[in-house]
C-alpha atoms as a PDB file:
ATOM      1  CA  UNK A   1      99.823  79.016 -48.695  1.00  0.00           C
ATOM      2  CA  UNK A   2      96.423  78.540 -46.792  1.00  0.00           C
ATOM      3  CA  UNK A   3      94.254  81.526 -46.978  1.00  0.00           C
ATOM      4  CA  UNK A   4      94.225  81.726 -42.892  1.00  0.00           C
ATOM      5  CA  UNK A   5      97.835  81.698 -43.113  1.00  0.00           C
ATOM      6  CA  UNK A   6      98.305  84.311 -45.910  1.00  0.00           C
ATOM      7  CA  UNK A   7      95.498  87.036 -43.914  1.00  0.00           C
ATOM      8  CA  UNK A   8      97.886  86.484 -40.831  1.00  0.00           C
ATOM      9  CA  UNK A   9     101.117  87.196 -42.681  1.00  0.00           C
ATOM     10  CA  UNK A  10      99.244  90.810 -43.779  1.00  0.00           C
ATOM     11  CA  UNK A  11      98.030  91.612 -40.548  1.00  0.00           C
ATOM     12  CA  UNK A  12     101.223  90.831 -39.222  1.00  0.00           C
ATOM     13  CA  UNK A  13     103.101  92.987 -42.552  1.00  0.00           C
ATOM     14  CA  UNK A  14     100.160  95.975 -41.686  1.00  0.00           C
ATOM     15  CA  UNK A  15     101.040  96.385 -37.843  1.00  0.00           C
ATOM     16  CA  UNK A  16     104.913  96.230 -38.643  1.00  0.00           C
ATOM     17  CA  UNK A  17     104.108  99.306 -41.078  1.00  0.00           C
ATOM     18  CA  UNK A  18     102.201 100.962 -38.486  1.00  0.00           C
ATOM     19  CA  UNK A  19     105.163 100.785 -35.764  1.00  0.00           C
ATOM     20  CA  UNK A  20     107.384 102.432 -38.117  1.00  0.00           C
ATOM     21  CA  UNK A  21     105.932 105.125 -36.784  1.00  0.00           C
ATOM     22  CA  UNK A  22     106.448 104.920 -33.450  1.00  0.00           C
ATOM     23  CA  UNK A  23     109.978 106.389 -34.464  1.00  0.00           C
ATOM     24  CA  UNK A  24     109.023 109.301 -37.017  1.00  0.00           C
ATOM     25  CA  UNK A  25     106.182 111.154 -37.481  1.00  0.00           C
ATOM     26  CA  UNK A  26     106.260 111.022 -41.717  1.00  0.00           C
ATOM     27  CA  UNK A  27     107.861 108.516 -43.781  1.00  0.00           C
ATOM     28  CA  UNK A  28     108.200 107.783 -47.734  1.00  0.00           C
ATOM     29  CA  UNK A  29     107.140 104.139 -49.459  1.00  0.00           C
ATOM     30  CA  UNK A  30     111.117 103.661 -49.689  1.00  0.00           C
ATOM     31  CA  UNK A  31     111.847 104.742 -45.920  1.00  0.00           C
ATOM     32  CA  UNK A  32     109.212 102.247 -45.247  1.00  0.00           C
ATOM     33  CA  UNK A  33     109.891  99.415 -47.596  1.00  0.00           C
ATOM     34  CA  UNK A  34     113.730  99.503 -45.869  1.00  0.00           C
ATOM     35  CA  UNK A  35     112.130  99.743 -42.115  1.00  0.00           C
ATOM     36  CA  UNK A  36     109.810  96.605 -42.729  1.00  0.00           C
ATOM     37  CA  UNK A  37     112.300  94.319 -45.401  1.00  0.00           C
ATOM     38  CA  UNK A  38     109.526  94.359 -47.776  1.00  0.00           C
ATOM     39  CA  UNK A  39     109.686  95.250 -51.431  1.00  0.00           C
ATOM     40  CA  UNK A  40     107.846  98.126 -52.418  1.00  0.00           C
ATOM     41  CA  UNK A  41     105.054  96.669 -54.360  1.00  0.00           C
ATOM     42  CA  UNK A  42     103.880  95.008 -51.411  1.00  0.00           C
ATOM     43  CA  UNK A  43     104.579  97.658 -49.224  1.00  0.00           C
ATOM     44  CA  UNK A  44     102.567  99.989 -52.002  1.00  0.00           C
ATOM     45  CA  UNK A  45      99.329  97.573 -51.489  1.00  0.00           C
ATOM     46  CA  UNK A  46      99.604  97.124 -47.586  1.00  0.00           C
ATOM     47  CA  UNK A  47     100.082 101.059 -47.266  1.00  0.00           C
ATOM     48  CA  UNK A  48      97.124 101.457 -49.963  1.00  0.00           C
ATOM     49  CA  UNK A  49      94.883  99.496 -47.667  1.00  0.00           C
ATOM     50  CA  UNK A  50      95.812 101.452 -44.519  1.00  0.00           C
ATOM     51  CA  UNK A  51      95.282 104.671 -45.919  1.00  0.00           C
ATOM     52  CA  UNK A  52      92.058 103.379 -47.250  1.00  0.00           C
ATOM     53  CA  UNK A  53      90.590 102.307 -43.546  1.00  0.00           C
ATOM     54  CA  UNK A  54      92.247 105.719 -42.277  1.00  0.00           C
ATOM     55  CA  UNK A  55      95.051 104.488 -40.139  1.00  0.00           C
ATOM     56  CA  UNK A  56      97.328 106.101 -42.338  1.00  0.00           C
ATOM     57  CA  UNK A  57      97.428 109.266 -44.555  1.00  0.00           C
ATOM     58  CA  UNK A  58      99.594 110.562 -47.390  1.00  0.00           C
ATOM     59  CA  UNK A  59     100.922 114.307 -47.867  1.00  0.00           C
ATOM     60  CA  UNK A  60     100.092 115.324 -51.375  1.00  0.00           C
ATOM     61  CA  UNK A  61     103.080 117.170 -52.071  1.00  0.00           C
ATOM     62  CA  UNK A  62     105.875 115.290 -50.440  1.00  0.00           C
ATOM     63  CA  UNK A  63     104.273 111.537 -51.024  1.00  0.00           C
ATOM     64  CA  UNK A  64     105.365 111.208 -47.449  1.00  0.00           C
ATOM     65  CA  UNK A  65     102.933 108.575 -45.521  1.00  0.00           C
ATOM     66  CA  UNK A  66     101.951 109.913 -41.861  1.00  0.00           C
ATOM     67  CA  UNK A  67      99.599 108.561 -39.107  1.00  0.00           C
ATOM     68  CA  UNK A  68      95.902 108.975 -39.824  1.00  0.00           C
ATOM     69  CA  UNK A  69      92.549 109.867 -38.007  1.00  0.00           C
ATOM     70  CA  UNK A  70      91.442 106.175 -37.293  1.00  0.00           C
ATOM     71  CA  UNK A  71      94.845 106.211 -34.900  1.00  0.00           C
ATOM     72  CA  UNK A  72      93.315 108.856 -32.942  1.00  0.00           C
ATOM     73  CA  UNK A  73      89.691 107.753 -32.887  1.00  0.00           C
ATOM     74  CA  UNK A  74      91.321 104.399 -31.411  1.00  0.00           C
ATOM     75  CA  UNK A  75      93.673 106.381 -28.478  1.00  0.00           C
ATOM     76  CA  UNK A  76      90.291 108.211 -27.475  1.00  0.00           C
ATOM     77  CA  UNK A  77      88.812 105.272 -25.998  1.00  0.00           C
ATOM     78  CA  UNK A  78      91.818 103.908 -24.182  1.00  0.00           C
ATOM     79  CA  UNK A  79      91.222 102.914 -20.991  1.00  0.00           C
ATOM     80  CA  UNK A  80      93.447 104.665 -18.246  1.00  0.00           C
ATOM     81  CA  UNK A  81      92.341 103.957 -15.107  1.00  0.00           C
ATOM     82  CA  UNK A  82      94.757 101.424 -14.996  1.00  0.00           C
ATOM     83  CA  UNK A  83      97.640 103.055 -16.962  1.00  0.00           C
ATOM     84  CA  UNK A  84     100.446 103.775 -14.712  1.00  0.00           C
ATOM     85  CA  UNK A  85     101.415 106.480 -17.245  1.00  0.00           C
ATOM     86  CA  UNK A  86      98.590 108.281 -16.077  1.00  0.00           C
ATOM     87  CA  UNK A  87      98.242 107.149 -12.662  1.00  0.00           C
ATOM     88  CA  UNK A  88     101.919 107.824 -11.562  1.00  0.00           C
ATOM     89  CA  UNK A  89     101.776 111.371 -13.067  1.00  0.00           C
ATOM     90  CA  UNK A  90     101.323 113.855 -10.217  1.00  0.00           C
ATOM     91  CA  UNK A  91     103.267 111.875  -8.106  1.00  0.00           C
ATOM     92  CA  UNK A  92     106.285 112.230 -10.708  1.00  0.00           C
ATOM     93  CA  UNK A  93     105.408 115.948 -10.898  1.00  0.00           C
ATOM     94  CA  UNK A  94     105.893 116.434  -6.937  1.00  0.00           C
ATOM     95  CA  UNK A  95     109.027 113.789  -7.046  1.00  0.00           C
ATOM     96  CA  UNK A  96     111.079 116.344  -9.928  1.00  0.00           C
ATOM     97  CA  UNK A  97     109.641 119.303  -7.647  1.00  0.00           C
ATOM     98  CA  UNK A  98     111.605 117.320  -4.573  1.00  0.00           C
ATOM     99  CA  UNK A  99     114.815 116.350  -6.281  1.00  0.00           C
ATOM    100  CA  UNK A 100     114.592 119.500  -9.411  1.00  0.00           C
ATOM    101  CA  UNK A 101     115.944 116.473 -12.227  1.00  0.00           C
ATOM    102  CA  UNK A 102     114.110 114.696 -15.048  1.00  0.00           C
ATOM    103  CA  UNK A 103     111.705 112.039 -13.945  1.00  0.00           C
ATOM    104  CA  UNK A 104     110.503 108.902 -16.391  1.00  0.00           C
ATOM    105  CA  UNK A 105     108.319 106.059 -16.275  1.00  0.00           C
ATOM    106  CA  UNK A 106     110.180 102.985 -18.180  1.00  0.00           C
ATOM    107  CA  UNK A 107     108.510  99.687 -19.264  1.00  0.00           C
ATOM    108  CA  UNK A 108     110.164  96.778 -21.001  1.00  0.00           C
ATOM    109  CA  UNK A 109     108.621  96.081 -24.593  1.00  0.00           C
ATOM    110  CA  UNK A 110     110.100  92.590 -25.882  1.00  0.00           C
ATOM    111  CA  UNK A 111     114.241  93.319 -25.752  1.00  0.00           C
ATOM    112  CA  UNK A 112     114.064  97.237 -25.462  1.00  0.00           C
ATOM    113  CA  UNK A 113     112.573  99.538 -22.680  1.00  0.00           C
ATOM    114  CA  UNK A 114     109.992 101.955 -23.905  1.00  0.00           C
ATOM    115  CA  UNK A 115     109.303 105.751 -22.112  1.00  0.00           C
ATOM    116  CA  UNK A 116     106.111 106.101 -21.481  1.00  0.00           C
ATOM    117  CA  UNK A 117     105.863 109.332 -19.279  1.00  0.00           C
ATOM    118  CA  UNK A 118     108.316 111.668 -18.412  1.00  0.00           C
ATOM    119  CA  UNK A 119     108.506 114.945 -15.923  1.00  0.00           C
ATOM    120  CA  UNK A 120     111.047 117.275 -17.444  1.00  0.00           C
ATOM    121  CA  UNK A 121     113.509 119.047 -14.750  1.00  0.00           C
ATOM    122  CA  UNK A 122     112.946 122.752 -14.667  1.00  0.00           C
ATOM    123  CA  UNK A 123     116.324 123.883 -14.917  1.00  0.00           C
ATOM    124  CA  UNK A 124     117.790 125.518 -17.774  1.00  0.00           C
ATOM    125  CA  UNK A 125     119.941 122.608 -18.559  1.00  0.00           C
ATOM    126  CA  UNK A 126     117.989 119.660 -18.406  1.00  0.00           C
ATOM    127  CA  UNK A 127     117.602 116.137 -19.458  1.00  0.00           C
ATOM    128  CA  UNK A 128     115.304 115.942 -22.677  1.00  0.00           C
ATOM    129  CA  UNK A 129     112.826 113.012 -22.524  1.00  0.00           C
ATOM    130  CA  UNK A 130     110.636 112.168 -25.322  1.00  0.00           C
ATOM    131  CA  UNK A 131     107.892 109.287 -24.410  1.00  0.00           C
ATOM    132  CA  UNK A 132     107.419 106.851 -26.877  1.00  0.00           C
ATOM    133  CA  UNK A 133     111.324 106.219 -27.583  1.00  0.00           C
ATOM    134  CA  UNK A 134     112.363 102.562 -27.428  1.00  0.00           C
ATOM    135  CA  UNK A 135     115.973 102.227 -25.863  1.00  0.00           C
ATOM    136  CA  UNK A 136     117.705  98.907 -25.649  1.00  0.00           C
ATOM    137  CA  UNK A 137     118.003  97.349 -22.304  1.00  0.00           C
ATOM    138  CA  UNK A 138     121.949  96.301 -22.472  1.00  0.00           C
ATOM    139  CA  UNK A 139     122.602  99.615 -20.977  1.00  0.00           C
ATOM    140  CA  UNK A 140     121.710 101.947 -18.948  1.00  0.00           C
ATOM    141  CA  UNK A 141     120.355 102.255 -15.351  1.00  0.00           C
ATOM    142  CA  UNK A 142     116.506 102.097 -16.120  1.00  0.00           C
ATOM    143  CA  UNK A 143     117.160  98.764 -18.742  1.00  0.00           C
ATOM    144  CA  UNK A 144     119.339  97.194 -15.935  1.00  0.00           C
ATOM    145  CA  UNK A 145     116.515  97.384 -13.319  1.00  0.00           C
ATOM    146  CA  UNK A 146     113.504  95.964 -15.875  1.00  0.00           C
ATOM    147  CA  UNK A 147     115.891  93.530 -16.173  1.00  0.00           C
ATOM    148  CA  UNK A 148     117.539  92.251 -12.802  1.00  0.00           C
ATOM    149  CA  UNK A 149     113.790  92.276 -11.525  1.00  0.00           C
ATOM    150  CA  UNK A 150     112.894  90.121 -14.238  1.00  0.00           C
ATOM    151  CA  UNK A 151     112.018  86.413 -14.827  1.00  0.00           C
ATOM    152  CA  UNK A 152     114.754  83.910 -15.687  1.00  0.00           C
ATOM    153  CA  UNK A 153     112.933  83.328 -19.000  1.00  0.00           C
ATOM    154  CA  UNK A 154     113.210  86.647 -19.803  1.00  0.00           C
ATOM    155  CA  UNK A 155     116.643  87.332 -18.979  1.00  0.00           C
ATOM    156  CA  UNK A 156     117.626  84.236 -20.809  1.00  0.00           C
ATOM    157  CA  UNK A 157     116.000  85.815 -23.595  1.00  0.00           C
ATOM    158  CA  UNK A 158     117.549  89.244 -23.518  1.00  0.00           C
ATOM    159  CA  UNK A 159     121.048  87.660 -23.480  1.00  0.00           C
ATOM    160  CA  UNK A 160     120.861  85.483 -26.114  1.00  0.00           C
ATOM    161  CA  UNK A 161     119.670  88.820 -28.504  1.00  0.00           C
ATOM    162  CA  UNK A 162     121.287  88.920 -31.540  1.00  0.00           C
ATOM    163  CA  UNK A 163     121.748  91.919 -31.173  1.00  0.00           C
ATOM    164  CA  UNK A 164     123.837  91.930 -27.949  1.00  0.00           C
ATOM    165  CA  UNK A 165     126.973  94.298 -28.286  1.00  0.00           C
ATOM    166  CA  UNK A 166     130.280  92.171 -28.144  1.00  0.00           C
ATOM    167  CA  UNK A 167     131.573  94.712 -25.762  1.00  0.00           C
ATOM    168  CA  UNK A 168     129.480  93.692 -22.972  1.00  0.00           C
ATOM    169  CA  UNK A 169     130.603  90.807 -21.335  1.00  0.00           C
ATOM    170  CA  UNK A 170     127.525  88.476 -19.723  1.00  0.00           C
ATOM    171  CA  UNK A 171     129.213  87.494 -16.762  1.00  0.00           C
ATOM    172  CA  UNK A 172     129.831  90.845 -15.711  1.00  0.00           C
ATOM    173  CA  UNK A 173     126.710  92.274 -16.792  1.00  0.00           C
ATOM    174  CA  UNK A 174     124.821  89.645 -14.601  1.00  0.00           C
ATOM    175  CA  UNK A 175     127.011  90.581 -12.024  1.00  0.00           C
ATOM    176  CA  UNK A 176     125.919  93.956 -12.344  1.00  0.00           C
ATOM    177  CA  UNK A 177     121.923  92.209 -11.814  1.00  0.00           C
ATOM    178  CA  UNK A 178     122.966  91.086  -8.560  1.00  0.00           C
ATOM    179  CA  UNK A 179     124.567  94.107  -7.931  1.00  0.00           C
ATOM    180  CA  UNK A 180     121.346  95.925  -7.995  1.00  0.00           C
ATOM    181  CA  UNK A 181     118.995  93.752  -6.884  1.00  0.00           C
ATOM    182  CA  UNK A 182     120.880  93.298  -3.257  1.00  0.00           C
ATOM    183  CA  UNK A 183     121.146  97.733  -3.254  1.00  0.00           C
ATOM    184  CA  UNK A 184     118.015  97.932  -4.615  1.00  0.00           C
ATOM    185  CA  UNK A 185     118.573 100.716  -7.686  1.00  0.00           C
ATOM    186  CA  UNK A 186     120.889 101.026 -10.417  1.00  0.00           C
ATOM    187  CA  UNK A 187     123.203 104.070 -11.127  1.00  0.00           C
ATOM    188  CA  UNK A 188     124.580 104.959 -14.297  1.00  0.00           C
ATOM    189  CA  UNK A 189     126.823 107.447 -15.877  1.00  0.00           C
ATOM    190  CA  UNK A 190     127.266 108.014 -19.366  1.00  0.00           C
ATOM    191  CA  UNK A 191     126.066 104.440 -20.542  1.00  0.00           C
ATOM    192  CA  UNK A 192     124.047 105.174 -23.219  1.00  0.00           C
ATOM    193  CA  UNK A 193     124.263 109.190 -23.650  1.00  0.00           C
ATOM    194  CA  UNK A 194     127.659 110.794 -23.252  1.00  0.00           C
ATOM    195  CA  UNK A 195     127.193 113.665 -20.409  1.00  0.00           C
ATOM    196  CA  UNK A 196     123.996 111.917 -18.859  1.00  0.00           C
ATOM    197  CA  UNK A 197     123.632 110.106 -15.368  1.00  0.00           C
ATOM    198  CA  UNK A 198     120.597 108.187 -13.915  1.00  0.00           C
ATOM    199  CA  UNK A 199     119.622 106.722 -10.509  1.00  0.00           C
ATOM    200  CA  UNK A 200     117.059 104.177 -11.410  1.00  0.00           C
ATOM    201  CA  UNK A 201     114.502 101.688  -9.027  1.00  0.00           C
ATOM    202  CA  UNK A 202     112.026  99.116  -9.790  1.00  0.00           C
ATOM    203  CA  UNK A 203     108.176  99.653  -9.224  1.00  0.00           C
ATOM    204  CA  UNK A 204     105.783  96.453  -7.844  1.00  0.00           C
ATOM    205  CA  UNK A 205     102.068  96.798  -7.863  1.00  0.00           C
ATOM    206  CA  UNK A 206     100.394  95.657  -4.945  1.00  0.00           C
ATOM    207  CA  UNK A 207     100.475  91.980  -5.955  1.00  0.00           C
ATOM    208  CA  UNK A 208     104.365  92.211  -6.218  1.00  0.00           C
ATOM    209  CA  UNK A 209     104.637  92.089  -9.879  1.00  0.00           C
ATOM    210  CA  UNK A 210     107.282  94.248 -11.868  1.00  0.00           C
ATOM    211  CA  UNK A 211     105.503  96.985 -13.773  1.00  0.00           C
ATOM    212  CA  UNK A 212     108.174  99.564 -14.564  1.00  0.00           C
ATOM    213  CA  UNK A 213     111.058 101.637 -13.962  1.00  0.00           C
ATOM    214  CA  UNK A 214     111.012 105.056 -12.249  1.00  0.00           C
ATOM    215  CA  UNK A 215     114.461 107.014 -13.460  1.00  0.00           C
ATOM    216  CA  UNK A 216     115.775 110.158 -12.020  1.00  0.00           C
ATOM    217  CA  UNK A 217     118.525 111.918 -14.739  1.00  0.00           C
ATOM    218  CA  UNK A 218     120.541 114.809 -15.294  1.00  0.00           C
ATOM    219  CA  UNK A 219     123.521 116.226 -16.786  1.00  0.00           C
ATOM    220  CA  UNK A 220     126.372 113.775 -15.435  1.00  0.00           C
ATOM    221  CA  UNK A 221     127.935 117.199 -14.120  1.00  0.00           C
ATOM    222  CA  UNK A 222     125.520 118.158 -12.104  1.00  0.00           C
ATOM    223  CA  UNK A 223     123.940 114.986 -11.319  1.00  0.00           C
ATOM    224  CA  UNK A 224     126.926 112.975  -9.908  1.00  0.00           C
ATOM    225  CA  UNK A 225     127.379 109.947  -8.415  1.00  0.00           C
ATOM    226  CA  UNK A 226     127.986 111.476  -4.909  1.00  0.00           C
ATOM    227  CA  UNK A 227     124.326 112.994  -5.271  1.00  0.00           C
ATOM    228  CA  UNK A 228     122.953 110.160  -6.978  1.00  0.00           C
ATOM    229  CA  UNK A 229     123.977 107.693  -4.526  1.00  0.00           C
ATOM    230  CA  UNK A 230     122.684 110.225  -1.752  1.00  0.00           C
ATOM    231  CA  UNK A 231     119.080 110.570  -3.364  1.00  0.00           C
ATOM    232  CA  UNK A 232     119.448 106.805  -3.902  1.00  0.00           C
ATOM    233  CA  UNK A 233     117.077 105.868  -0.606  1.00  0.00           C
ATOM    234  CA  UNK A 234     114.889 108.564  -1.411  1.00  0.00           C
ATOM    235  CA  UNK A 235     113.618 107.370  -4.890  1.00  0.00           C
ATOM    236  CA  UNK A 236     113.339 103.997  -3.300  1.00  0.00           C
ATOM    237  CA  UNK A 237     111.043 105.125  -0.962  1.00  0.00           C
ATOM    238  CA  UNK A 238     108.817 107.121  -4.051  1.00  0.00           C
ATOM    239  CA  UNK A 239     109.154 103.694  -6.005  1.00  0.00           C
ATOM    240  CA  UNK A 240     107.574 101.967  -3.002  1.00  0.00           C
ATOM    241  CA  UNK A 241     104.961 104.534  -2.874  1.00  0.00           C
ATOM    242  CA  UNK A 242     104.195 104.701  -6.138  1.00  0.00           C
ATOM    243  CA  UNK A 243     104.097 100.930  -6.581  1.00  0.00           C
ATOM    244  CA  UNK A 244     101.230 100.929  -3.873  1.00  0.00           C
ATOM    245  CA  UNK A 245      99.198 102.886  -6.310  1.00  0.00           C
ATOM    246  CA  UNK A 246      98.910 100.227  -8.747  1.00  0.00           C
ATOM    247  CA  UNK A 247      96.563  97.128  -8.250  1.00  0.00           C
END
């Protein structure tokens, strides 16, 4: 193999091995070996190398492998003036002060939807929302909306996954698209948690361009569809004014 192609092929093996931990904060050689398909000796020299350059560290005792300093050195100079993570956040604060349930911030990442900030309800019994997960986008009402809003392209794409459950039929699912793009939100209950609802709308930056998915969710007992579809125009509205925030 040409050397060109062969430095590619480890950059490309390195960055897998550092998105393993996007999932868990520590992981063993084995744990990681099974995450990227790699056997361990190469695994052993690509993880030697990280934890060389600091991007990775290794517990002494446990042999466990763990995100290292360079990681943090690197999210210290990320620019967030134009983050709407950071942007949309006091705005989600005063929206889960208004409606009292969970608020999150979803962008699509390839075929999944990733959290990347979250407003916690108050309440005793609340929605739990950890940023940073990576949720597929064949359910739910946040994965429906970073969909329907989406390009043909990418829809194509997301339909012919793989990894597309059997149980969900196409037809109806695009269905479902037009469904919400003519209401403008998407509701669901119990899709992808059991005992969880969300009301869900698109946000588009001033140019008109799809940049996420603002989610409202609660216990599906409390949050039901009679309120849901009732606070429905409301979160429009905050998607619309949010949207305006971003160039």
């Amino acid at each position: 193999m040409p050397e060109g192609k062969s430095t590619v092929r480890a950059a490309d093996r390195a960055l897998d091995i550092l998105l393993c931990f996007i999932e868990e904060k520590e992981l063993t050689l084995t744990e990681i070996s099974h995450r990227v398909g790699l056997n361990k000796s190469t695994v052993y020299r690509l993880l030697a190398s990280l934890e060389g350059r600091g991007f990775l560290a290794r517990h002494q005792d446990t042999e466990k492998y763990r995100l290292g300093f360079r990681i943090w050195e690197l999210s210290a100079n990320l620019i967030q003036e134009d983050d709407p993570a950071t942007i949309l956040l006091p705005e989600m604060i005063r929206l889960r002060d208004q409606i009292e349930e969970t608020i999150s911030l979803y962008v699509r990442s390839g075929n999944d939807r990733v959290r990347v900030q979250a407003v916690e309800s108050t309440q005793t019994i609340r929605r739990v929302a950890p940023i940073g997960v990576r949720l597929p986008l064949y359910v739910g009402a946040s994965s429906k909306v970073l969909v329907a809003y989406a390009d043909n392209e990418t829809v194509d794409s997301i339909l012919s996954d793989p990894d597309w459950p059997e149980s969900i039929e196409r037809t109806a699912y695009l269905q479902q698209l037009e469904e919400i793009r003519h209401k403008g939100y998407a509701i669901s209950v119990g899709e992808r948690e059991e005992g969880a609802a969300a009301v869900s709308v698109p946000l588009f930056n001033r140019r008109g361009q799809l940049v996420a998915a603002l989610s409202v969710s609660g216990p599906s007992n409390r949050f039901t569809m009679e309120q849901m579809e009732e606070i429905a125009p409301r979160v429009i509205e905050a998607g619309k004014r949010l949207g305006k925030m971003l160039k």
